[in-house]
PDB file of N, CA and C in Angstrom:
ATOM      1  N   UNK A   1      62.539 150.074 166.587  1.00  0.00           N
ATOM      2  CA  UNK A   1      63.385 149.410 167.543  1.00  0.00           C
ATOM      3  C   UNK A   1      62.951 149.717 168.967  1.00  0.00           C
ATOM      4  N   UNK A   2      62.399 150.847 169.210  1.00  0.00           N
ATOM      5  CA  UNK A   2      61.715 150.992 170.852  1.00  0.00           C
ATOM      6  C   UNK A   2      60.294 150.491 170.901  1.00  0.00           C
ATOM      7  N   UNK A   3      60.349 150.333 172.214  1.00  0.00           N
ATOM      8  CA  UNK A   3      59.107 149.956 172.352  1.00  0.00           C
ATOM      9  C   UNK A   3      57.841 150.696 172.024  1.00  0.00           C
ATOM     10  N   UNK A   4      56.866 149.464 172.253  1.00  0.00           N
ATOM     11  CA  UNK A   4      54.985 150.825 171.640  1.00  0.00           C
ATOM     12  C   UNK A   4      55.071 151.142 172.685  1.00  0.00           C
ATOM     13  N   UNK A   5      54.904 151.419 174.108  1.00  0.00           N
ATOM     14  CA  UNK A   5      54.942 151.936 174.775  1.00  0.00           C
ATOM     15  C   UNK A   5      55.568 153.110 175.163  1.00  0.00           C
ATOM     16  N   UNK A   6      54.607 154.288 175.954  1.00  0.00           N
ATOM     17  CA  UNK A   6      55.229 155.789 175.894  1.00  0.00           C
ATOM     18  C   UNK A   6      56.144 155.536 176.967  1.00  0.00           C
ATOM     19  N   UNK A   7      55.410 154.990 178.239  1.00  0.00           N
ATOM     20  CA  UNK A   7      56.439 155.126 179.085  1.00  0.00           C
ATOM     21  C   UNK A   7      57.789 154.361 178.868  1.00  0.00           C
ATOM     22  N   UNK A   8      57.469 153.118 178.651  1.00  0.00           N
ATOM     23  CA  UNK A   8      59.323 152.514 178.098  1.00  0.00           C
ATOM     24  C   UNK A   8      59.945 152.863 177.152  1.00  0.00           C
ATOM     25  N   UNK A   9      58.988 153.845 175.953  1.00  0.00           N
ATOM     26  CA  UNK A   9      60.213 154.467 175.296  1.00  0.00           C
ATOM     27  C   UNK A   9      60.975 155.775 176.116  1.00  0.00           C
ATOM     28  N   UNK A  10      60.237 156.424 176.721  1.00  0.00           N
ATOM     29  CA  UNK A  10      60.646 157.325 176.985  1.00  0.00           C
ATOM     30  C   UNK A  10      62.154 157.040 178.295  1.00  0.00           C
ATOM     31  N   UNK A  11      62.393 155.680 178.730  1.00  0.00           N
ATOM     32  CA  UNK A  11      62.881 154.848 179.619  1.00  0.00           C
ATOM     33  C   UNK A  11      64.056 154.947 178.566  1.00  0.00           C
ATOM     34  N   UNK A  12      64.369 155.349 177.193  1.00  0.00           N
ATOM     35  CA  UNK A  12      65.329 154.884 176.728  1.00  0.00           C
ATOM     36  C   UNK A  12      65.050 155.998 175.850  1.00  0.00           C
ATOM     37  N   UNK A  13      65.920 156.699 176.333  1.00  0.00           N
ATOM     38  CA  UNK A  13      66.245 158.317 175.694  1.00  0.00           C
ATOM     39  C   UNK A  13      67.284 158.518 174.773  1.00  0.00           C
ATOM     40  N   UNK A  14      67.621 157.747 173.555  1.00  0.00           N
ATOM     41  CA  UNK A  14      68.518 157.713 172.736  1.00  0.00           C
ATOM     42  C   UNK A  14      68.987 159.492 172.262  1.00  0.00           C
ATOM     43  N   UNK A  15      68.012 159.893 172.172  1.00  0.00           N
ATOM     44  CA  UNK A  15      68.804 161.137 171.367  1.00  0.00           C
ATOM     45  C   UNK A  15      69.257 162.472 172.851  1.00  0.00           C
ATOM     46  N   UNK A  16      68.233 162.447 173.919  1.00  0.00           N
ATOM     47  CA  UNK A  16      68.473 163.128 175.192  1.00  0.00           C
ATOM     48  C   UNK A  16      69.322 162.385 176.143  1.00  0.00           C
ATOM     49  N   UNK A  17      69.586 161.276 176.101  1.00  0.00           N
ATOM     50  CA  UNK A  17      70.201 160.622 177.153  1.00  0.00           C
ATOM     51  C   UNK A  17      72.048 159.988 176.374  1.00  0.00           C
ATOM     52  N   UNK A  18      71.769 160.621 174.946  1.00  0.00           N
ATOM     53  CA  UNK A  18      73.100 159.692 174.405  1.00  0.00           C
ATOM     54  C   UNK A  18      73.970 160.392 173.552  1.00  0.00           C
ATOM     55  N   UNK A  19      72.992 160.944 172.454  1.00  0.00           N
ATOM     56  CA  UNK A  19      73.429 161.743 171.483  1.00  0.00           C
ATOM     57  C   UNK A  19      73.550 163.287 172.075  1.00  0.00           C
ATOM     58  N   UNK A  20      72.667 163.819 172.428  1.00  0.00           N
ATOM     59  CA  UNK A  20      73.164 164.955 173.225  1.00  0.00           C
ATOM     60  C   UNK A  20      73.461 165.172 174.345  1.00  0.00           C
ATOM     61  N   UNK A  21      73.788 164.113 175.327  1.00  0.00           N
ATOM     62  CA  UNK A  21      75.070 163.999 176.133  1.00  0.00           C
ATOM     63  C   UNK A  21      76.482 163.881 175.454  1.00  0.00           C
ATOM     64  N   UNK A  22      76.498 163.340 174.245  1.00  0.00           N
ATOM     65  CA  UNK A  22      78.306 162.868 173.734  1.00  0.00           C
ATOM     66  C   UNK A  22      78.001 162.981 171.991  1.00  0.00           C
ATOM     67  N   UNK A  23      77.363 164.489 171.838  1.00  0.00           N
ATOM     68  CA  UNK A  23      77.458 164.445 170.784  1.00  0.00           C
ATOM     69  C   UNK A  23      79.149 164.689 169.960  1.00  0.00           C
ATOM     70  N   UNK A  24      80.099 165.472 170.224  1.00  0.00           N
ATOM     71  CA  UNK A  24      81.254 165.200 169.437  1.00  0.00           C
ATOM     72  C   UNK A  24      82.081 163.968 169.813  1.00  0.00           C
ATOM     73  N   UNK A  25      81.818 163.571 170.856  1.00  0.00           N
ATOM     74  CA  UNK A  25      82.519 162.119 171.290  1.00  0.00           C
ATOM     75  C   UNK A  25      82.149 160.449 170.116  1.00  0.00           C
ATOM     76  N   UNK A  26      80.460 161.113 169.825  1.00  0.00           N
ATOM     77  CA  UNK A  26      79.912 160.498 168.849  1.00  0.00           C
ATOM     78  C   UNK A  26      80.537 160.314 167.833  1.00  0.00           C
ATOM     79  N   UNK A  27      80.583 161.788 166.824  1.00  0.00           N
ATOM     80  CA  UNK A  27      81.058 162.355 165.687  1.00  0.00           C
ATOM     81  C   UNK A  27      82.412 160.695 165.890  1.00  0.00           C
ATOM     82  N   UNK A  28      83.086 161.539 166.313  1.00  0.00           N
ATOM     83  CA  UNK A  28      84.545 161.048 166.533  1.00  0.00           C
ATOM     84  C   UNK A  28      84.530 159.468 166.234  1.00  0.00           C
ATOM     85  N   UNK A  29      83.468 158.346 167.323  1.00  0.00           N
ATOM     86  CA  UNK A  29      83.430 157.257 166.802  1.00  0.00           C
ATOM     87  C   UNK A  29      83.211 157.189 165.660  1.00  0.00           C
ATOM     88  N   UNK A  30      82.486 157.468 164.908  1.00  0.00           N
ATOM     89  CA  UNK A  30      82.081 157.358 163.533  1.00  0.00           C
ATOM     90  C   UNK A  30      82.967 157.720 162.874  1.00  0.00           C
ATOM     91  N   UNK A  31      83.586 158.630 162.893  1.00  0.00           N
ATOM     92  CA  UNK A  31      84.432 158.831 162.134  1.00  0.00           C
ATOM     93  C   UNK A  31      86.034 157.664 161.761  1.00  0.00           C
ATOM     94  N   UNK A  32      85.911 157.227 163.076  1.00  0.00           N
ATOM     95  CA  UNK A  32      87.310 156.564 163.397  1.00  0.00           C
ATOM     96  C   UNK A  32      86.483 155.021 162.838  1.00  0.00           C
ATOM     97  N   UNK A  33      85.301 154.979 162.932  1.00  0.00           N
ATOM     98  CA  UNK A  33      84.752 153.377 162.004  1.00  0.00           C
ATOM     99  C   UNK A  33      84.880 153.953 160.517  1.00  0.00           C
ATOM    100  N   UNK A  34      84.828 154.869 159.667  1.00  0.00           N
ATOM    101  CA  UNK A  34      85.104 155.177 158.279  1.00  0.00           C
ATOM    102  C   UNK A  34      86.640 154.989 158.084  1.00  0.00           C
ATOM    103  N   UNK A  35      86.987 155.888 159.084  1.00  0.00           N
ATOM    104  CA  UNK A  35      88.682 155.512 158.916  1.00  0.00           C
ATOM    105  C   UNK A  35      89.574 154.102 159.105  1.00  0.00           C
ATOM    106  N   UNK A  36      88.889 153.555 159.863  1.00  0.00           N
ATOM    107  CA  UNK A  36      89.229 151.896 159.886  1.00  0.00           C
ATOM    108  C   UNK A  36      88.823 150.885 158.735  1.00  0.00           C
ATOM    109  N   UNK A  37      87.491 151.214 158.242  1.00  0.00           N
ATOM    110  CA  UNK A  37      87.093 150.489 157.401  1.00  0.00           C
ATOM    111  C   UNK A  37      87.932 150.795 155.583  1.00  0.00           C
ATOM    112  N   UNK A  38      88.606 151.871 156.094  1.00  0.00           N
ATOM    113  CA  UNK A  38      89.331 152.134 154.877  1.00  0.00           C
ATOM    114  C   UNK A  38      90.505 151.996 155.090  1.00  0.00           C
ATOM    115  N   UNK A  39      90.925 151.196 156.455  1.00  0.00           N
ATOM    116  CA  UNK A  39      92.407 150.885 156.966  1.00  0.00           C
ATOM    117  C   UNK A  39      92.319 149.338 156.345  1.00  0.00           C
ATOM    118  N   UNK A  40      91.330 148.531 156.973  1.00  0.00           N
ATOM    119  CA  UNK A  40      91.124 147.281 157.465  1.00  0.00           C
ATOM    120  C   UNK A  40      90.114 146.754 155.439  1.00  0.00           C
ATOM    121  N   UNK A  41      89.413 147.543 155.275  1.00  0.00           N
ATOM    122  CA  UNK A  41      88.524 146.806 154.137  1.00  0.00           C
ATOM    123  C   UNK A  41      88.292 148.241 152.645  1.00  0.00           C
ATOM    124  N   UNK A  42      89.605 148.678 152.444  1.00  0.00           N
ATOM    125  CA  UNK A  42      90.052 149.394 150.775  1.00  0.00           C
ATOM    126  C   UNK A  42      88.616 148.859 150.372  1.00  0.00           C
ATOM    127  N   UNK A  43      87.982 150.107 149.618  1.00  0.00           N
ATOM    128  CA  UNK A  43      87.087 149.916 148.939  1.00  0.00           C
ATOM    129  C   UNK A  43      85.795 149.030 149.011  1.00  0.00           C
ATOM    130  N   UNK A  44      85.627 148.988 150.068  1.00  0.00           N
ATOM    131  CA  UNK A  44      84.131 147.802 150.493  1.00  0.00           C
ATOM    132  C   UNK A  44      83.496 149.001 151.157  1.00  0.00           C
ATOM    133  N   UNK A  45      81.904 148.581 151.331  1.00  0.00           N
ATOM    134  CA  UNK A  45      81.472 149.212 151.722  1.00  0.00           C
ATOM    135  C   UNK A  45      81.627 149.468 153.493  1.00  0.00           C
ATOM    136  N   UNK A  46      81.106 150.158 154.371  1.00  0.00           N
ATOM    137  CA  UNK A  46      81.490 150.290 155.539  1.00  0.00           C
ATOM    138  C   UNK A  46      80.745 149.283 156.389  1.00  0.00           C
ATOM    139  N   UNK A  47      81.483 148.794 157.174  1.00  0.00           N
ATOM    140  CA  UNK A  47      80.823 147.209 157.900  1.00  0.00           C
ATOM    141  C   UNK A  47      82.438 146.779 158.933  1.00  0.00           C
ATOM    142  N   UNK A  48      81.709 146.268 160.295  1.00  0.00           N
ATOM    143  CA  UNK A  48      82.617 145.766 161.112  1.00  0.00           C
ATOM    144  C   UNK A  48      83.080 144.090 161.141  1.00  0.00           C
ATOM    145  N   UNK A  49      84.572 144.520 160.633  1.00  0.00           N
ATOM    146  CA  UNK A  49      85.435 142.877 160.014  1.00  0.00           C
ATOM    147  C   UNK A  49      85.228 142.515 161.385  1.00  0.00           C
ATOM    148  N   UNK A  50      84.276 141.696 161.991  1.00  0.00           N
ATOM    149  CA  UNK A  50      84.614 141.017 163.348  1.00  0.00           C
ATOM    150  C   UNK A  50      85.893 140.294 163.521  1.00  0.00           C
ATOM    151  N   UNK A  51      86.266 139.410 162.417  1.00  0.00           N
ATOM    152  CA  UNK A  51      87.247 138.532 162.538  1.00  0.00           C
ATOM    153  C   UNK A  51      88.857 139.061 162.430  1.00  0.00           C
ATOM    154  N   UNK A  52      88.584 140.552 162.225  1.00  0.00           N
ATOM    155  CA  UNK A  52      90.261 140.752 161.817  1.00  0.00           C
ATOM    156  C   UNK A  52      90.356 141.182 163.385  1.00  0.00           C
ATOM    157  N   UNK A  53      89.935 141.498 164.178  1.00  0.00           N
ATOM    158  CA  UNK A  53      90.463 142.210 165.759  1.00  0.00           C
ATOM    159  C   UNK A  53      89.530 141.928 166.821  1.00  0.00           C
ATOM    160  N   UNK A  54      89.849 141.049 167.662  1.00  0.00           N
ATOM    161  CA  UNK A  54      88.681 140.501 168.479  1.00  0.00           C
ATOM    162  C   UNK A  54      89.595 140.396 170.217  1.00  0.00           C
ATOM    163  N   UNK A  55      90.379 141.444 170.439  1.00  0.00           N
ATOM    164  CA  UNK A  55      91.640 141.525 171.542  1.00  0.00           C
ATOM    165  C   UNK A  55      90.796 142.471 172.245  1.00  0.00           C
ATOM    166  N   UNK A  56      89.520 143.123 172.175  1.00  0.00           N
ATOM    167  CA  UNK A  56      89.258 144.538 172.595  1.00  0.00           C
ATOM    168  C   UNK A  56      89.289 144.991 174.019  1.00  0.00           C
ATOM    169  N   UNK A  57      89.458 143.867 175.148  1.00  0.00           N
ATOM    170  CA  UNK A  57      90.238 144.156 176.307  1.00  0.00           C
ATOM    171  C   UNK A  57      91.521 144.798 176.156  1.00  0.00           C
ATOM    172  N   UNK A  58      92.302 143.958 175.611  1.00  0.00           N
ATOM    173  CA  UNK A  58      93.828 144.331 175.806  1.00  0.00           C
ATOM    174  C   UNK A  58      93.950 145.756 175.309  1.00  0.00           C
ATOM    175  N   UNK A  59      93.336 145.684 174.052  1.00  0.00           N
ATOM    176  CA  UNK A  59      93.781 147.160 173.134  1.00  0.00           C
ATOM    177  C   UNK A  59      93.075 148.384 173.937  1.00  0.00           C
ATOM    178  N   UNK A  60      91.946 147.774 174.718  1.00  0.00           N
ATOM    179  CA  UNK A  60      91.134 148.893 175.022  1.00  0.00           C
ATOM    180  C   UNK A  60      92.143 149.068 176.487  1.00  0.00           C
ATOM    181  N   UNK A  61      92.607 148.641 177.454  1.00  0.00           N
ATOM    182  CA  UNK A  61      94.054 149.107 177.951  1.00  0.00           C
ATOM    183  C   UNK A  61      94.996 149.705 177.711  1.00  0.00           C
ATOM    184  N   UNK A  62      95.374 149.174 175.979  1.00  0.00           N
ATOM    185  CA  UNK A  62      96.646 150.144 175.787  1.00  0.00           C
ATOM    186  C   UNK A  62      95.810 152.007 175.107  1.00  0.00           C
ATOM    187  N   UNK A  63      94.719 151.826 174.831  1.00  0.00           N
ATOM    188  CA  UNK A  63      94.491 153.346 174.736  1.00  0.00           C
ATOM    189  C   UNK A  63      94.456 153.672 175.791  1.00  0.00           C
ATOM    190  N   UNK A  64      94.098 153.229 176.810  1.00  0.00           N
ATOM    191  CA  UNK A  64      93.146 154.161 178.260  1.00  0.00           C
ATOM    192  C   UNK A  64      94.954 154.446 178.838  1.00  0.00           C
ATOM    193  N   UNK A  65      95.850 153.946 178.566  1.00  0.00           N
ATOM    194  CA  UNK A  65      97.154 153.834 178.801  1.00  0.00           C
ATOM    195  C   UNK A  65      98.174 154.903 178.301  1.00  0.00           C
ATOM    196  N   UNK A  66      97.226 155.675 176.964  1.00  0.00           N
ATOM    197  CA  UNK A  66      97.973 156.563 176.024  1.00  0.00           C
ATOM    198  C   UNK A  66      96.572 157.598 175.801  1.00  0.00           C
ATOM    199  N   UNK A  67      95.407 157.294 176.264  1.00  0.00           N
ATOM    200  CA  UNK A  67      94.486 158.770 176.431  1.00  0.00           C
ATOM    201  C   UNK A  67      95.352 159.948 176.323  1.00  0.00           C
ATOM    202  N   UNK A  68      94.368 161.022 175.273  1.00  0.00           N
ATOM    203  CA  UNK A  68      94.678 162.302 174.924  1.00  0.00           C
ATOM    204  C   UNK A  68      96.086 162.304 174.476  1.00  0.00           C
ATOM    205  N   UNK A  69      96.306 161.206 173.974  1.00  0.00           N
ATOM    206  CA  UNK A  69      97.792 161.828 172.380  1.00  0.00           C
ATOM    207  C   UNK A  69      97.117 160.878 171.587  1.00  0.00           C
ATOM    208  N   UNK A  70      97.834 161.091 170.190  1.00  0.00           N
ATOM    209  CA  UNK A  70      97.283 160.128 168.925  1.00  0.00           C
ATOM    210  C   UNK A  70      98.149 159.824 168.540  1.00  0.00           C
ATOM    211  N   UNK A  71      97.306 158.149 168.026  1.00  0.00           N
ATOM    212  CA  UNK A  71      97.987 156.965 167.533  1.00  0.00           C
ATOM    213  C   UNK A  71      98.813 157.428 166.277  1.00  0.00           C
ATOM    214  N   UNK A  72      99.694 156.401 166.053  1.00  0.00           N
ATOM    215  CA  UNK A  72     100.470 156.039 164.155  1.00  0.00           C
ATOM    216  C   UNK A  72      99.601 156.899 163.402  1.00  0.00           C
ATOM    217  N   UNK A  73      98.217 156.455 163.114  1.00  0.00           N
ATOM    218  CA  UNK A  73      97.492 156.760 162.294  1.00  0.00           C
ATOM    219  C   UNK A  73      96.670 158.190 162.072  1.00  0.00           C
ATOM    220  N   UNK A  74      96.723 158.731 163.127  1.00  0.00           N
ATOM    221  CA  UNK A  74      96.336 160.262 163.469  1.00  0.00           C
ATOM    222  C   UNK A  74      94.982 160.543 164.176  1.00  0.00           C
ATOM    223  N   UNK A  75      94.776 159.115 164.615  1.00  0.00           N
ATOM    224  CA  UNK A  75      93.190 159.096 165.658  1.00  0.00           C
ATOM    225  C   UNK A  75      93.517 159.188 166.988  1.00  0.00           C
ATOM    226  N   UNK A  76      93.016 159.663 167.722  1.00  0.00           N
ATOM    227  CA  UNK A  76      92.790 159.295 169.036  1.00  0.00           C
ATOM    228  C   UNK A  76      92.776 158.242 169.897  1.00  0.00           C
ATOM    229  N   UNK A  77      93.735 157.553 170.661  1.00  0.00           N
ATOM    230  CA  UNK A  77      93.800 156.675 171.390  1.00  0.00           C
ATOM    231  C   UNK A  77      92.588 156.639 172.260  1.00  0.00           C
ATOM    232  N   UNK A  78      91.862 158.038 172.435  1.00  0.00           N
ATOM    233  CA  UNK A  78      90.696 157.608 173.449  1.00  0.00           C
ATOM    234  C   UNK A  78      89.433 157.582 172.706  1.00  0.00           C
ATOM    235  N   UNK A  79      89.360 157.860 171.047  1.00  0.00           N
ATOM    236  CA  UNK A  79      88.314 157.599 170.652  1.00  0.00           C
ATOM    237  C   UNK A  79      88.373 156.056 170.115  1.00  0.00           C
ATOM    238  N   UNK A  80      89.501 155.634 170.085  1.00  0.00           N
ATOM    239  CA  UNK A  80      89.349 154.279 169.898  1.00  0.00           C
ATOM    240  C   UNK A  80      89.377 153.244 170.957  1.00  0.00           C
ATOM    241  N   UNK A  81      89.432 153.647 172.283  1.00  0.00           N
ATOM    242  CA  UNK A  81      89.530 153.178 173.364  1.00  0.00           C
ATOM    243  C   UNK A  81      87.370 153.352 173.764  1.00  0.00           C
ATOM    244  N   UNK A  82      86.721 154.287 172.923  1.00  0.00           N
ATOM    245  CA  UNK A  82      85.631 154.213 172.897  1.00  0.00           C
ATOM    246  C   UNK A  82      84.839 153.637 171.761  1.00  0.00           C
ATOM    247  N   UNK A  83      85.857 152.968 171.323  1.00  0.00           N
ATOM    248  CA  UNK A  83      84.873 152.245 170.082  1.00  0.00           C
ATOM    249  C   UNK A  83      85.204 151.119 170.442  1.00  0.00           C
ATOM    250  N   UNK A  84      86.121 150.792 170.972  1.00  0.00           N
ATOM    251  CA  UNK A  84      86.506 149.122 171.638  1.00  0.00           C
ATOM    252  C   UNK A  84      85.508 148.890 173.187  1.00  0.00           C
ATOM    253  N   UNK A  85      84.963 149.437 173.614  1.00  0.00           N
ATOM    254  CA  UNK A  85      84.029 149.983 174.459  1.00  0.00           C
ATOM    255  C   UNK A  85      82.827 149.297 174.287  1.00  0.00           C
ATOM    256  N   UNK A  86      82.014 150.356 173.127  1.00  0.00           N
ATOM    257  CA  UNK A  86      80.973 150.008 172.942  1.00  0.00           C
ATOM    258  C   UNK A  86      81.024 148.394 171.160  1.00  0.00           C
ATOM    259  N   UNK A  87      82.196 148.376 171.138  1.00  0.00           N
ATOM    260  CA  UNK A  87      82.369 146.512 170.769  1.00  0.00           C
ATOM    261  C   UNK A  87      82.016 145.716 171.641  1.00  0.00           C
ATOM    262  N   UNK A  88      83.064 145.428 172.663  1.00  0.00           N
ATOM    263  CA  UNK A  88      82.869 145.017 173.864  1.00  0.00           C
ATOM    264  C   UNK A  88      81.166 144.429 174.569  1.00  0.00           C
ATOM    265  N   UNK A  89      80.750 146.011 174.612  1.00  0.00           N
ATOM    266  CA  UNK A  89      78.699 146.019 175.171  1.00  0.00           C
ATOM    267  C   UNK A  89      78.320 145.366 174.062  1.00  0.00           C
ATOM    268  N   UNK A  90      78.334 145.552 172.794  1.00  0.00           N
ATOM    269  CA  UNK A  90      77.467 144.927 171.765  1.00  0.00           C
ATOM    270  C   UNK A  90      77.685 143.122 171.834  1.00  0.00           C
ATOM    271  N   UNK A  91      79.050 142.949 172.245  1.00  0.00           N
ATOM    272  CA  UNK A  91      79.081 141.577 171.538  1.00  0.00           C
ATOM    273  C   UNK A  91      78.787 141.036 172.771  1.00  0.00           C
ATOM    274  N   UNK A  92      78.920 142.031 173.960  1.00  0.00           N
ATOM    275  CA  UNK A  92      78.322 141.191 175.010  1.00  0.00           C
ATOM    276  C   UNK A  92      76.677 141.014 174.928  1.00  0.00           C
ATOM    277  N   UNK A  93      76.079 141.900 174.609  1.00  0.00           N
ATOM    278  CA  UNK A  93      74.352 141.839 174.298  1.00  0.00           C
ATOM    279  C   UNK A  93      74.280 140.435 173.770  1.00  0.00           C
ATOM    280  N   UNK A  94      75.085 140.439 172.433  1.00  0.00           N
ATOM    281  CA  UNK A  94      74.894 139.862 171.397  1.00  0.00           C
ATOM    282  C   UNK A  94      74.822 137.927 172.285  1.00  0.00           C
ATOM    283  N   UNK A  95      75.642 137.901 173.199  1.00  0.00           N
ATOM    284  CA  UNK A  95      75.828 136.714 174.141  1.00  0.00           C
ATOM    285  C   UNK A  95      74.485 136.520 174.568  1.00  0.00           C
ATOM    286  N   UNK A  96      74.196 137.392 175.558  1.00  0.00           N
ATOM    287  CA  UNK A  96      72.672 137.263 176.078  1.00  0.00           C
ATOM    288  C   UNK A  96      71.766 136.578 175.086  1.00  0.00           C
ATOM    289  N   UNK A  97      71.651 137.069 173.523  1.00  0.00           N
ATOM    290  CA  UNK A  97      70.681 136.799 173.083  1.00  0.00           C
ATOM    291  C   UNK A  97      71.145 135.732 173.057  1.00  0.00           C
ATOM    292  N   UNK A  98      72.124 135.026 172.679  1.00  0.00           N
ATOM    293  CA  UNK A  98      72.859 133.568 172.659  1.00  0.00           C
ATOM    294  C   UNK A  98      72.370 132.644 174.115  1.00  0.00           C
ATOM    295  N   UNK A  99      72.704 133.219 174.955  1.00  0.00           N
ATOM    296  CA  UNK A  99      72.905 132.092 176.228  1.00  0.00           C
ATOM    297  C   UNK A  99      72.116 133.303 177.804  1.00  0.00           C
ATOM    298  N   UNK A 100      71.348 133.987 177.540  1.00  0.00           N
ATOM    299  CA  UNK A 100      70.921 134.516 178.414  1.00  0.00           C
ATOM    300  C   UNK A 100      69.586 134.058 178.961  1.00  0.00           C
ATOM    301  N   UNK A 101      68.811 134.651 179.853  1.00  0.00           N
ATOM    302  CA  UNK A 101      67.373 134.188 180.414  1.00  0.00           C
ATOM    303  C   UNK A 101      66.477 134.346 178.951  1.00  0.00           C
ATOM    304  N   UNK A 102      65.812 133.706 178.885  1.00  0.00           N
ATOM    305  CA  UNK A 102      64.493 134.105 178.433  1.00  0.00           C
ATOM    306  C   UNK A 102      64.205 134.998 178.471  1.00  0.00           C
ATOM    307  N   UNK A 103      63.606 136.120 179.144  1.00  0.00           N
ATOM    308  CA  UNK A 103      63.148 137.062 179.529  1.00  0.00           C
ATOM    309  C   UNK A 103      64.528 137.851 178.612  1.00  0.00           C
ATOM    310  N   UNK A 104      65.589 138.044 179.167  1.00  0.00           N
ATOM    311  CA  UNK A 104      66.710 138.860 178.726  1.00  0.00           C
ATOM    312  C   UNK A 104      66.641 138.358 177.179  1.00  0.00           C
ATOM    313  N   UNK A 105      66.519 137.316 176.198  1.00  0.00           N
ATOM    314  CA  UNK A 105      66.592 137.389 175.181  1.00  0.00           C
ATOM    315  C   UNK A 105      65.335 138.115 174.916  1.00  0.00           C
ATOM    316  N   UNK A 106      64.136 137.461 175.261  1.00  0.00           N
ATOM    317  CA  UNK A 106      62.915 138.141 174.172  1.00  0.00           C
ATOM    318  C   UNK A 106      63.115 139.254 174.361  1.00  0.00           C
ATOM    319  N   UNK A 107      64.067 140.554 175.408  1.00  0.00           N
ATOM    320  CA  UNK A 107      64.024 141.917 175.385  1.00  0.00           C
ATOM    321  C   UNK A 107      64.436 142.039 174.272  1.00  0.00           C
ATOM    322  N   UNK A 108      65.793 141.598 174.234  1.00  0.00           N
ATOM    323  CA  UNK A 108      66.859 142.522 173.268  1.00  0.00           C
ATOM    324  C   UNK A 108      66.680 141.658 171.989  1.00  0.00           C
ATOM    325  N   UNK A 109      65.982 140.444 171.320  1.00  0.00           N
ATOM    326  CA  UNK A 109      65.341 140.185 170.319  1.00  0.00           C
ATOM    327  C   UNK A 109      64.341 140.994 169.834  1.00  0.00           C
ATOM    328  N   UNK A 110      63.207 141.477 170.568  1.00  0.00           N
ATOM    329  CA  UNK A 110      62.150 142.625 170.225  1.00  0.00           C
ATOM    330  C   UNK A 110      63.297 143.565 169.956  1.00  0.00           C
ATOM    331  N   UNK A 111      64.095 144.507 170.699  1.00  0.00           N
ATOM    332  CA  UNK A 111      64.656 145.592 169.986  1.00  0.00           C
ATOM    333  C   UNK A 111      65.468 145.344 168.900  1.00  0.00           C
ATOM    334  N   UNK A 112      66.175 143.632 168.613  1.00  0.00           N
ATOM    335  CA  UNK A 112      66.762 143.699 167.095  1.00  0.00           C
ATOM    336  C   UNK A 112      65.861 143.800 166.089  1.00  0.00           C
ATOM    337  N   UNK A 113      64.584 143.369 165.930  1.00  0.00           N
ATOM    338  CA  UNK A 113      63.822 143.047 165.364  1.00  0.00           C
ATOM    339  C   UNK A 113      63.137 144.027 165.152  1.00  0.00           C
ATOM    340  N   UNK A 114      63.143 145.212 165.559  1.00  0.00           N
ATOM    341  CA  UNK A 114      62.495 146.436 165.297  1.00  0.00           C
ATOM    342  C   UNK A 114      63.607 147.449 164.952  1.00  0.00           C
ATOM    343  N   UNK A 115      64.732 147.178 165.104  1.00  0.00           N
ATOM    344  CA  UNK A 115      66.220 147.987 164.360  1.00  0.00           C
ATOM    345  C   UNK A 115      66.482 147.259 163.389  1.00  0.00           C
ATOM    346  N   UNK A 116      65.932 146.507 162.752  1.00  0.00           N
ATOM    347  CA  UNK A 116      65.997 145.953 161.653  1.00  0.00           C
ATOM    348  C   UNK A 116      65.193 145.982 160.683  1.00  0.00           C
ATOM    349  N   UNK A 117      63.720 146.204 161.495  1.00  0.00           N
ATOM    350  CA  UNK A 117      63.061 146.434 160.389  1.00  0.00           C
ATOM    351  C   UNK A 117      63.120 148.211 160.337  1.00  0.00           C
ATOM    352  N   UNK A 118      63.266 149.165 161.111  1.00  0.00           N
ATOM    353  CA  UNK A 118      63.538 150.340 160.617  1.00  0.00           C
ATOM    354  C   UNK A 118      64.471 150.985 159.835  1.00  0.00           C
ATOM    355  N   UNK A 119      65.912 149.785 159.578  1.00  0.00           N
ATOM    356  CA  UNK A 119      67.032 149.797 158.783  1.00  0.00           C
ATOM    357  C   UNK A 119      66.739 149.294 157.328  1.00  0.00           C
ATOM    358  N   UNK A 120      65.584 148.205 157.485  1.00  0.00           N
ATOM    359  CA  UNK A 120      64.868 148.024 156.053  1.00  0.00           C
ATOM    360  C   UNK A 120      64.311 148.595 155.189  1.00  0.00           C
ATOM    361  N   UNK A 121      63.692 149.963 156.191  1.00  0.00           N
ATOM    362  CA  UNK A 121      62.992 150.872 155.676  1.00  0.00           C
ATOM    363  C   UNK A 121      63.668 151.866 155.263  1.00  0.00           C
ATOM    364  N   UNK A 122      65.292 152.184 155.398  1.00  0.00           N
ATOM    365  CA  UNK A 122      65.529 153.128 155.138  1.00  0.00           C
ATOM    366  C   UNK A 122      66.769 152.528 153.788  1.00  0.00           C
TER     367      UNK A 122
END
């Protein structure tokens, strides 16, 4: 998914610039996508129902609104206020590749296309 290039990978520091900046903040998303997917989809494998919750402005207000106490369910209003977050960035990417420049699609097409085939491989 990164580029052949040293210098532009190194331009995109996934594990120094992301994962070990917010590594338990991480944990936490992930965790709260297992726990949803066993809220939202009993027994399927783990995968995001786009179509059951697509409000992620509004909701992502009412956490930032209730940060640091927890929801009904026993998660974190602000770790789900960070998973409505990075929804949000993805489905906005996901636009670009839809209706963006040229240039802005063939970027973020090369990086699907190489997170896909490294997801093939595994």
């Amino acid at each position: 998914m990164l580029p052949e290039d040293a210098q532009a990978r190194k331009e995109i520091p996934v594990y120094s610039g992301l994962i070990k900046y917010f590594p338990l903040a991480l944990i936490e998303v992930a965790k709260l996508s297992w726990h949803a997917n066993e809220q939202h989809n009993p027994g399927e494998p783990l995968h995001w129902s786009r179509h059951k919750s697509n409000d992620h402005a509004d909701c992502s207000m009412r956490h930032l609104f209730q940060m640091g106490t927890l929801d009904d369910d026993g998660q974190r209003h602000t770790t789900k206020l960070a998973w409505r977050a990075l929804a949000m960035l993805e489905l906005e990417l996901e636009k670009i590749l839809d209706n963006g420049t040229p240039e802005q699609q063939a970027e973020l097409k090369a990086l699907q296309e190489r997170f896909n085939m490294v997801n093939n491989d595994a």
